[in-house]
N, C-alpha and C. Protein backbone atom coordinates (compact mmCIF):
# COMPACT_ATOMS: atom_id res chain seq x y z
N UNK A 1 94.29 109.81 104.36
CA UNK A 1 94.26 108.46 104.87
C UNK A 1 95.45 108.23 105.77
N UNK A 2 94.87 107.69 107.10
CA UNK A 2 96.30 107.54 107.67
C UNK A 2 97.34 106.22 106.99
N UNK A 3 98.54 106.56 107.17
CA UNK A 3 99.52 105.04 106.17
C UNK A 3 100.86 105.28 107.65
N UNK A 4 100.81 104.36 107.86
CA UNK A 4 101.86 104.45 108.74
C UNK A 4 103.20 103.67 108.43
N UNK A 5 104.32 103.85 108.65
CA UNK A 5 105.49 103.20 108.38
C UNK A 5 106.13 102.57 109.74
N UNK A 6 106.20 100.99 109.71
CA UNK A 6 106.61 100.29 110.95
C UNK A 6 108.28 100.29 110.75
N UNK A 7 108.73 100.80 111.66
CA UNK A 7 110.19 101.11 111.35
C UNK A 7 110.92 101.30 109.99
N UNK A 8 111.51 99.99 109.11
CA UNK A 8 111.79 100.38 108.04
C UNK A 8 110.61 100.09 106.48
N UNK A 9 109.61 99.65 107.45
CA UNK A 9 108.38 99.21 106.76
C UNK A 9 107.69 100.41 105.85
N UNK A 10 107.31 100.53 104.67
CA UNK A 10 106.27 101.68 104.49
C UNK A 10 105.07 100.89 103.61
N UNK A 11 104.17 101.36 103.89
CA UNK A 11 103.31 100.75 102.36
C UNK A 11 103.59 101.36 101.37
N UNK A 12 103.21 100.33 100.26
CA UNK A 12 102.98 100.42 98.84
C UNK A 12 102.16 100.13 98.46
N UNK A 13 101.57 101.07 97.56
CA UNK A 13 100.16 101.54 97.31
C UNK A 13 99.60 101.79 95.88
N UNK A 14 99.51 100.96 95.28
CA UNK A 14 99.43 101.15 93.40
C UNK A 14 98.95 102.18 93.58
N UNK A 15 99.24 103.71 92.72
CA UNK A 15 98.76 105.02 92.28
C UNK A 15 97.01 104.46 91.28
N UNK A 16 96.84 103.58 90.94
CA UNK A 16 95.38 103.47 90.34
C UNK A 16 94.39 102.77 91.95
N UNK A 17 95.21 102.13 92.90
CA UNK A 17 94.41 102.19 94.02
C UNK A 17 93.52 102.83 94.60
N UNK A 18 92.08 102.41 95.15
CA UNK A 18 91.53 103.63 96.20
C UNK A 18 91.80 103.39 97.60
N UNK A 19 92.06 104.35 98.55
CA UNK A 19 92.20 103.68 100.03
C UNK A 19 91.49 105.16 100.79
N UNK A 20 90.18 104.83 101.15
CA UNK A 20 89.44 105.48 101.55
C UNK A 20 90.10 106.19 103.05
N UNK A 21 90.05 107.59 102.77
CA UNK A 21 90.79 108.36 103.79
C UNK A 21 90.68 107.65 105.45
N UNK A 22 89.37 106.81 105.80
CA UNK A 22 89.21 106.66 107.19
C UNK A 22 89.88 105.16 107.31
N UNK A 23 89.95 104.40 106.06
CA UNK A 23 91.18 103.11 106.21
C UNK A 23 92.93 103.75 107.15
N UNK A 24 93.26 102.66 107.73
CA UNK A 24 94.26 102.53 108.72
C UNK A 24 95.29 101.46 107.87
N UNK A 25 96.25 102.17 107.10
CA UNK A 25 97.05 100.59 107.15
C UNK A 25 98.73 101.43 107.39
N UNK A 26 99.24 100.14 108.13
CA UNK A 26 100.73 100.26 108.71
C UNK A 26 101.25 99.17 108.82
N UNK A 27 102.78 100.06 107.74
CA UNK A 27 103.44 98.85 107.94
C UNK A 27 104.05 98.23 106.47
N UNK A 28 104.19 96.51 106.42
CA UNK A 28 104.72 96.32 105.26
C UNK A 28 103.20 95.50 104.73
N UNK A 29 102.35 96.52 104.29
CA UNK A 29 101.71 96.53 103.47
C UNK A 29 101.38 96.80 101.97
N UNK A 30 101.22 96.29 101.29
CA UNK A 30 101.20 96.15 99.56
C UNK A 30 99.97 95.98 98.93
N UNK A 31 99.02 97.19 98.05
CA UNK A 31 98.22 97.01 97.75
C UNK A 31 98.15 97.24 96.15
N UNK A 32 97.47 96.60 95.67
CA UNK A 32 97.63 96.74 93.79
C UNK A 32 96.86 97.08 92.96
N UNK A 33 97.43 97.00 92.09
CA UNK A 33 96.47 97.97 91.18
C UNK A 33 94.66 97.68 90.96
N UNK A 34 94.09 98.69 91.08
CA UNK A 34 92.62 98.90 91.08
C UNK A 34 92.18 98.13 91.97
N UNK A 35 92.67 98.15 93.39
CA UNK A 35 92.19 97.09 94.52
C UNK A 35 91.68 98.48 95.22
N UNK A 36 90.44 98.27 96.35
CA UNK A 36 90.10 99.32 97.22
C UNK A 36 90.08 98.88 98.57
N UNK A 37 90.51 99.52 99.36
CA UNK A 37 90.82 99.71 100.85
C UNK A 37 89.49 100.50 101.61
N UNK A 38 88.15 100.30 102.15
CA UNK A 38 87.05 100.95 102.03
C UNK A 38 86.91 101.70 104.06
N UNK A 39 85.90 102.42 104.03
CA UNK A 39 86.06 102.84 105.28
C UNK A 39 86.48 101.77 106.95
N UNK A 40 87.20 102.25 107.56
CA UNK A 40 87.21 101.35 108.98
C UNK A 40 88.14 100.26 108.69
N UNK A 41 88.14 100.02 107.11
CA UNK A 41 89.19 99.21 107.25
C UNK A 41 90.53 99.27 107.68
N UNK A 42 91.22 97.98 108.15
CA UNK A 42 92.48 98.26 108.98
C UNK A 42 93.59 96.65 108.73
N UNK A 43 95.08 97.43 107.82
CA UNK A 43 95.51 96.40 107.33
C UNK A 43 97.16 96.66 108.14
N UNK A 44 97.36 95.79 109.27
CA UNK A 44 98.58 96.07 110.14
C UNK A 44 99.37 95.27 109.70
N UNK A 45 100.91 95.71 108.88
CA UNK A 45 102.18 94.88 108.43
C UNK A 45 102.58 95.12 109.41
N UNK A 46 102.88 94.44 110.50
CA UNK A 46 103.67 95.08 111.70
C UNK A 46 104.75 94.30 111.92
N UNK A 47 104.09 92.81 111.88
CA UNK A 47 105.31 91.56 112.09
C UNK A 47 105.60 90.96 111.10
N UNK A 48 104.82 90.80 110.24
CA UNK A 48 105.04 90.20 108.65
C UNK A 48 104.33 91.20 108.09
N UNK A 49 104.16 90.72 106.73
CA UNK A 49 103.84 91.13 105.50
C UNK A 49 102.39 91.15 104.66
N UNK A 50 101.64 91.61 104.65
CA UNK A 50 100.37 92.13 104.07
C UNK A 50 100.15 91.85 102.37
N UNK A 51 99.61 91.06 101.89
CA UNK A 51 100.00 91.62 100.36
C UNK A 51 98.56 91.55 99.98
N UNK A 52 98.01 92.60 99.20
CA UNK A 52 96.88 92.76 98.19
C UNK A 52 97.17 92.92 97.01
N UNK A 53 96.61 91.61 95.81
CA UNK A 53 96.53 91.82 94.82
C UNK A 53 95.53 92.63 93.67
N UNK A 54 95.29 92.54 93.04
CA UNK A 54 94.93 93.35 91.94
C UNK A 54 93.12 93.67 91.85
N UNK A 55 92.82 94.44 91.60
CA UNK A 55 91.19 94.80 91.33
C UNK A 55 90.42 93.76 92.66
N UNK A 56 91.21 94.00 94.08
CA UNK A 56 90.37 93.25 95.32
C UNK A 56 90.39 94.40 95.59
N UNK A 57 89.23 93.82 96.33
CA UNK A 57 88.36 95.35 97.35
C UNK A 57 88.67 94.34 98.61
N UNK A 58 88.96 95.59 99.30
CA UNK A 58 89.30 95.12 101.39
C UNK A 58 87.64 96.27 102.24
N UNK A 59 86.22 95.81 102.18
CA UNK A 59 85.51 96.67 102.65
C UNK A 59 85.50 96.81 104.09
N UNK A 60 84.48 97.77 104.17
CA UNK A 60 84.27 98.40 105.75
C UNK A 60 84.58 98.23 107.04
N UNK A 61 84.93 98.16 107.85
CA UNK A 61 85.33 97.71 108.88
C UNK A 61 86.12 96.24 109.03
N UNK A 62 86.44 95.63 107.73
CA UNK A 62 87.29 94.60 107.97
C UNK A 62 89.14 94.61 108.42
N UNK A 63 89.00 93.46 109.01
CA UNK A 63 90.74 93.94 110.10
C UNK A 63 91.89 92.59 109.08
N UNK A 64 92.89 92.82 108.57
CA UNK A 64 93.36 92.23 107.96
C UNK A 64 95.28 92.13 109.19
N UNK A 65 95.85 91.54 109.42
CA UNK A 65 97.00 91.26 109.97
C UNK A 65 97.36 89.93 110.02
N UNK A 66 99.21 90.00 110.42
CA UNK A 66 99.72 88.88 110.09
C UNK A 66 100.41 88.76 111.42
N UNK A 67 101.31 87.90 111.38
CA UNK A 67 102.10 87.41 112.39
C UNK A 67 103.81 87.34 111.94
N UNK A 68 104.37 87.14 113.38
CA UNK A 68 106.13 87.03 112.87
C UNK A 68 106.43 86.00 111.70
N UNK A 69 105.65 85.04 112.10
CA UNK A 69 106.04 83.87 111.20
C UNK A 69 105.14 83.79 109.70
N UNK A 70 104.14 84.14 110.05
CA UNK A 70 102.27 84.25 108.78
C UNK A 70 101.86 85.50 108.04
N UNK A 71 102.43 85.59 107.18
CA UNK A 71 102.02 86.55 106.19
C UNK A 71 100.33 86.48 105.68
N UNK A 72 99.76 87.79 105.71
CA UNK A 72 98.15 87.48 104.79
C UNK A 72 98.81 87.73 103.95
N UNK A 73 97.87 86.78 102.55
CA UNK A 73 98.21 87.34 101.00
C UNK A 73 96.49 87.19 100.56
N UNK A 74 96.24 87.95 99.83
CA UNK A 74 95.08 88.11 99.23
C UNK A 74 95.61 88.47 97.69
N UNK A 75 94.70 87.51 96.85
CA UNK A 75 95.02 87.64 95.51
C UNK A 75 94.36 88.62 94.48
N UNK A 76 94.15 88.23 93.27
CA UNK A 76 93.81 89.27 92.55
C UNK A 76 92.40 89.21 92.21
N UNK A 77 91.42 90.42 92.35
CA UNK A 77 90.38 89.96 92.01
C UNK A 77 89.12 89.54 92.74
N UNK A 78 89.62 89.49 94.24
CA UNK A 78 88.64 89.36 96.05
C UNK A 78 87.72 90.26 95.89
N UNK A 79 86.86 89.59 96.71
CA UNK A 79 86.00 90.55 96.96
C UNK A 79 85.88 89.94 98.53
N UNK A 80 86.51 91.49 99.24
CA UNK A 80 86.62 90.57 100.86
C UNK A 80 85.48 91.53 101.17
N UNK A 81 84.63 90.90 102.12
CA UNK A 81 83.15 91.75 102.65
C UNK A 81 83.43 92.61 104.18
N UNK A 82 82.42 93.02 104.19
CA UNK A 82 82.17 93.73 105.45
C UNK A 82 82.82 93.38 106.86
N UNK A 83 83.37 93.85 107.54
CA UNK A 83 83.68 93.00 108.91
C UNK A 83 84.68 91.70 108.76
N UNK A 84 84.86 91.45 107.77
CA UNK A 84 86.01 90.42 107.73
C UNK A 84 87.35 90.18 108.43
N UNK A 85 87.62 89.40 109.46
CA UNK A 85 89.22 89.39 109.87
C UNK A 85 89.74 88.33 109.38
N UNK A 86 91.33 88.55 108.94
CA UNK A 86 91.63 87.63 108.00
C UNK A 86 93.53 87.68 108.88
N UNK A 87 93.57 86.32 109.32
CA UNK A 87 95.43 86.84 109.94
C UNK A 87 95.77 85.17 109.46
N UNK A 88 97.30 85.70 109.05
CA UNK A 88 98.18 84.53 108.84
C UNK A 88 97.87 83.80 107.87
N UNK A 89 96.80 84.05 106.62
CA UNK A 89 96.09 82.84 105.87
C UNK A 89 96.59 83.47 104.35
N UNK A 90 95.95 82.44 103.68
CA UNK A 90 95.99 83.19 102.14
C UNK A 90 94.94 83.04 101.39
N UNK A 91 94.50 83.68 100.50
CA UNK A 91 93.47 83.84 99.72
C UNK A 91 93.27 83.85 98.19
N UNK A 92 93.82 82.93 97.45
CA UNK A 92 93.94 83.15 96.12
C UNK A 92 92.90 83.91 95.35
N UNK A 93 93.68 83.70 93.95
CA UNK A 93 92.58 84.78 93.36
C UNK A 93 91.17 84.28 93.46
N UNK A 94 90.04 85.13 92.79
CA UNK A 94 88.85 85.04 92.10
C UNK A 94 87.82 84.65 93.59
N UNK A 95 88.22 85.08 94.82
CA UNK A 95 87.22 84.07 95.67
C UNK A 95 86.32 85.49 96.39
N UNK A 96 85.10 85.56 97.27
CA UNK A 96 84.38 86.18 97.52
C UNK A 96 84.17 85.33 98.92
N UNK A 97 84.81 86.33 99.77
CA UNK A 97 84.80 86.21 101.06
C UNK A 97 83.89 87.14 102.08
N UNK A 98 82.44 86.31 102.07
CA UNK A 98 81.39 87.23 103.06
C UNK A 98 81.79 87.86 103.97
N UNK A 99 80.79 89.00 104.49
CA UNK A 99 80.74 89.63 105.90
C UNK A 99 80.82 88.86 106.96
N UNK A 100 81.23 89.57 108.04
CA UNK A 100 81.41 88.84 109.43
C UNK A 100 82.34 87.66 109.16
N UNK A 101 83.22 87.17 108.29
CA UNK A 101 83.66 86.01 108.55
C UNK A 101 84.83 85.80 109.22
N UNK A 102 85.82 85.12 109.28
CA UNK A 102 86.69 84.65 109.93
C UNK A 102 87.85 84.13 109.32
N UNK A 103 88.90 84.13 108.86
CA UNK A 103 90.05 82.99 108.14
C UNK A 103 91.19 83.63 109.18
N UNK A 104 91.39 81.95 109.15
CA UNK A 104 92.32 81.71 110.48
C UNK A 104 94.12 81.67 110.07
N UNK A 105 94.85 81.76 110.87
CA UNK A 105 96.64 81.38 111.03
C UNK A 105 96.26 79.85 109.82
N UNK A 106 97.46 80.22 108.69
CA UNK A 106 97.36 78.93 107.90
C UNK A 106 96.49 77.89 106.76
N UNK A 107 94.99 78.62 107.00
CA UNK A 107 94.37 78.63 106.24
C UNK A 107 94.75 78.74 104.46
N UNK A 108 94.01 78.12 103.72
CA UNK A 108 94.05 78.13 102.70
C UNK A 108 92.66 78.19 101.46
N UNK A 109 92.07 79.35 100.90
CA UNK A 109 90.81 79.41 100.16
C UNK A 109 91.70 79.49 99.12
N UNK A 110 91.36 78.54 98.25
CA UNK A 110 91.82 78.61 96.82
C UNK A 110 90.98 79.04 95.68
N UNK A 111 91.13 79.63 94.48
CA UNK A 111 90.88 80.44 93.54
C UNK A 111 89.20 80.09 93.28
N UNK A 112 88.57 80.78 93.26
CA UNK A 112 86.97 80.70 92.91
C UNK A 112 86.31 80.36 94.20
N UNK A 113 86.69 80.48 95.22
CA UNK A 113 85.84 79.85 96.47
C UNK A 113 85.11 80.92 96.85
N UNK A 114 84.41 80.38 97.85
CA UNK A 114 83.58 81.53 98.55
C UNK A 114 83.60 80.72 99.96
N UNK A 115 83.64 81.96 100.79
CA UNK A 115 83.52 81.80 102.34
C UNK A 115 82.53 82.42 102.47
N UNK A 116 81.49 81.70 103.44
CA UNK A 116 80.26 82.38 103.44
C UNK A 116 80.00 83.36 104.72
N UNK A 117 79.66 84.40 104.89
CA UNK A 117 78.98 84.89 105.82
C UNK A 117 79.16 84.76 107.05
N UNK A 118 79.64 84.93 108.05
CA UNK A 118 79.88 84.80 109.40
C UNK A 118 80.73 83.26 109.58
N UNK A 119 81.13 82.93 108.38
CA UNK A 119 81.80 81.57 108.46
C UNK A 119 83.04 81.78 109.45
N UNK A 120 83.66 80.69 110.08
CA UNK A 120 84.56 80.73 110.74
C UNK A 120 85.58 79.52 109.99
N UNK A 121 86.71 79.85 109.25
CA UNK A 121 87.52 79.10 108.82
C UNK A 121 88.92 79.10 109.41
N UNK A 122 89.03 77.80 110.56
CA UNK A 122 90.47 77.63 111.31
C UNK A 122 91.33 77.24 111.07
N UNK A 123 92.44 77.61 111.80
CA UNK A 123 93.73 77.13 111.44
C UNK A 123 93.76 76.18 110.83
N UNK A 124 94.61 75.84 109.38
CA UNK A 124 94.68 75.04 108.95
C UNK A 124 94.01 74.30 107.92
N UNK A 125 92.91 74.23 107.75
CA UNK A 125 92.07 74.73 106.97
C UNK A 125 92.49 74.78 105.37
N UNK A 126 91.85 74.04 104.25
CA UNK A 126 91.62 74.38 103.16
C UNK A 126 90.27 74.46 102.59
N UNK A 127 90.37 75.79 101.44
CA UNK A 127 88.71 75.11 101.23
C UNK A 127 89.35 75.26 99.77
N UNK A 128 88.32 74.43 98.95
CA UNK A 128 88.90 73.89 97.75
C UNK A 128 88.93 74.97 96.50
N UNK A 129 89.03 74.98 95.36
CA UNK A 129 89.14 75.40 94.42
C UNK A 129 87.69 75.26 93.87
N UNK A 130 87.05 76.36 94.18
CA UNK A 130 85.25 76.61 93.53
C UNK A 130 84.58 75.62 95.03
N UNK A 131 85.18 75.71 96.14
CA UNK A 131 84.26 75.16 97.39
C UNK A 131 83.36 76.16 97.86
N UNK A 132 82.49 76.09 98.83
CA UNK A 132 81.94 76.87 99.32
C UNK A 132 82.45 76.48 100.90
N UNK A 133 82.70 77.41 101.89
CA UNK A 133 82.87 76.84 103.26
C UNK A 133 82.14 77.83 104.46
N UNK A 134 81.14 77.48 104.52
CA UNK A 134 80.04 77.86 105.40
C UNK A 134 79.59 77.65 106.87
N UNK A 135 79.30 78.63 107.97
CA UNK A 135 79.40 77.97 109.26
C UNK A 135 80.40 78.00 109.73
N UNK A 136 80.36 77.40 111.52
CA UNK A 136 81.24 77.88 112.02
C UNK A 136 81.07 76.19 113.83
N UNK A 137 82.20 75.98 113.42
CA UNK A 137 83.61 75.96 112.10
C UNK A 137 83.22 75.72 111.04
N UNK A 138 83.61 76.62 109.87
CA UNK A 138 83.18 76.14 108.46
C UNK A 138 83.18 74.70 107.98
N UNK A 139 81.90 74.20 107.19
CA UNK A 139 82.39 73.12 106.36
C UNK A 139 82.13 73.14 105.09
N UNK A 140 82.95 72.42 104.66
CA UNK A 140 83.34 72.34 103.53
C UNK A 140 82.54 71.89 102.36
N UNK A 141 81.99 72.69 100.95
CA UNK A 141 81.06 72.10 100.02
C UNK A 141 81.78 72.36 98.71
N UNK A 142 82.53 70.94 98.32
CA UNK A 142 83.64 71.23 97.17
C UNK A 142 82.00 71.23 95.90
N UNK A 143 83.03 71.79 95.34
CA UNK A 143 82.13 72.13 93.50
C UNK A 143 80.92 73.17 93.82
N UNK A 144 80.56 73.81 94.48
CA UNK A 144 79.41 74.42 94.25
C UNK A 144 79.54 75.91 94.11
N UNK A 145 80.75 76.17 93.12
CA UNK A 145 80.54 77.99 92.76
C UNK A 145 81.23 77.82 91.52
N UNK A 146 80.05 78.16 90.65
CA UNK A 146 80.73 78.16 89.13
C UNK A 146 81.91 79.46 88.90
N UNK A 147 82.56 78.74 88.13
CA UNK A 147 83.72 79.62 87.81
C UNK A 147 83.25 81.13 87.21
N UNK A 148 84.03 81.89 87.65
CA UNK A 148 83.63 83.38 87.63
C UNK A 148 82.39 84.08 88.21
N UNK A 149 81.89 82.79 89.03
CA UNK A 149 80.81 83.98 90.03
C UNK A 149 80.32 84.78 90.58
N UNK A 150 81.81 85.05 91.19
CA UNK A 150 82.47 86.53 91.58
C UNK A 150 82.80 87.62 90.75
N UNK A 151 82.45 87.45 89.38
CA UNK A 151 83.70 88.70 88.52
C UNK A 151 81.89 89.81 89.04
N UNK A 152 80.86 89.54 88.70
CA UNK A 152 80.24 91.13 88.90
C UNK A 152 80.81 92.12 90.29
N UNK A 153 80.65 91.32 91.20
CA UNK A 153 80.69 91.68 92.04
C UNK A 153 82.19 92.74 92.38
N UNK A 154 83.01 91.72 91.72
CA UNK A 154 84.58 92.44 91.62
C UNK A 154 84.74 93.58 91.08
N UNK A 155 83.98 93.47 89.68
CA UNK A 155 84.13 94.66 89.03
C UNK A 155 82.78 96.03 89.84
N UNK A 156 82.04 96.10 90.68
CA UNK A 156 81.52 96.85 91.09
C UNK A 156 82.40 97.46 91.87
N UNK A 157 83.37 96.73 92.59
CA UNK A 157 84.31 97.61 93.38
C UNK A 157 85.49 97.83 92.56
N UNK A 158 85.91 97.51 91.52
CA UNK A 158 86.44 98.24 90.56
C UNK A 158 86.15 99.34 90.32
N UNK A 159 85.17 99.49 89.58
CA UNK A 159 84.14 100.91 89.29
C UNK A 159 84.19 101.60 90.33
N UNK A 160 84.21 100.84 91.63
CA UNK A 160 83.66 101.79 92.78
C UNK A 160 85.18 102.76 93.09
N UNK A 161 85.86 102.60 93.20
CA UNK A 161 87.55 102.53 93.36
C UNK A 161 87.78 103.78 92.25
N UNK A 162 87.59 103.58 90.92
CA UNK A 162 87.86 104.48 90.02
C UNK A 162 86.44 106.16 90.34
N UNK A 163 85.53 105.42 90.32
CA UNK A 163 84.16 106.55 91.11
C UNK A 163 84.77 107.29 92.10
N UNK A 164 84.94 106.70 92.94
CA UNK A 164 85.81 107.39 94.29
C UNK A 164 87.29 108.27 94.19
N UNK A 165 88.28 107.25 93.62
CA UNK A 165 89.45 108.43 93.28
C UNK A 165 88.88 109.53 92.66
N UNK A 166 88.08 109.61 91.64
CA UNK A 166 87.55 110.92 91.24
C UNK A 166 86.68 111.71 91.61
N UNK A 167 85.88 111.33 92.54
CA UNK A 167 84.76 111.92 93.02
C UNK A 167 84.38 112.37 94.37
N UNK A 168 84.97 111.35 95.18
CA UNK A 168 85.03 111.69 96.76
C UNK A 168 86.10 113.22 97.31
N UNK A 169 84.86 113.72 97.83
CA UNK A 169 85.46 114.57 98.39
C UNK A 169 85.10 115.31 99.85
N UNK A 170 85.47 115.42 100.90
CA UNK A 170 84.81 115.66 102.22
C UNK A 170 84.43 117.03 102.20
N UNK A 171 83.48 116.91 103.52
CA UNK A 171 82.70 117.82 103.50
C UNK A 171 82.87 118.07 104.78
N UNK A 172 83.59 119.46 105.39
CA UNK A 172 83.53 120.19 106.62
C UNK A 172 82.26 121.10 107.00
């Protein structure tokens, strides 16, 4: 896997982590325990700071970066989807953030939310605690994701993460 170090930057990389050899991350990036990093993905600490918490999956082709001033933080427990770009925002725990979406500089998804699908969530931006925020520009649908909605899903890329450290292996 490439890991690159931005001057005095290196990642850190929980040893129970998976970070799929064709993931890109550089920099002051931080990923945690039983979280997975999946193909194409690409997580640049270059100007700030990157942080992944615990049993989140970062999948396929999603682009994660920050800014001089805007750190991403992603909490414990995400399930970030396909194609996702995510800069300058934060992501508390327990939330399930669709494919194609968007979270903007400043943003705020708090614990149990879900961003839906090609949603576009801008600067500034909160979506609530168990909201749903859908569309583009996202709006906002407080109360409609029961608490723990997300854990199957989490724990599949759990499993998937532990499957993979042991099992993946390329083929020339």
């Amino acid at each position: 896997m490439p890991l690159y170090a931005m001057g005095e930057h290196e990642p850190k990389i929980d040893p129970s982590a998976f970070i799929h050899p064709d993931a890109v991350i550089i920099g002051n990036v931080t990923v945690g325990p039983e979280s997975s990093i999946w193909p194409a993905a690409v997580l640049r600490g270059d100007r700030g700071a990157i942080v992944i918490g615990a049993q989140t999956s970062i999948q396929d082709g999603s682009v994660v970066h920050c800014t001089t001033e805007l750190d991403t933080i992603v909490g414990d427990r995400c399930v970030v989807g396909h194609r996702v770009h995510m800069e300058g925002c934060r992501v508390d725990d327990d939330c399930l953030i669709g494919s194609g979406s968007v979270i903007l500089h400043r943003a705020v998804v708090r614990s149990g939310a879900l961003v839906g699908a090609q949603a576009l969530v801008t600067n500034d931006t909160e979506v609530p605690e168990l909201a749903m925020a859908l569309g583009v520009p996202a709006k906002i649908y407080p109360d409609r994701v029961a608490p723990g909605a997300h854990q199957a899903a989490m724990q599949v890329y759990v499993d998937n993460a532990h499957w993979y450290n042991r099992e993946l292996r390329r083929l020339d």
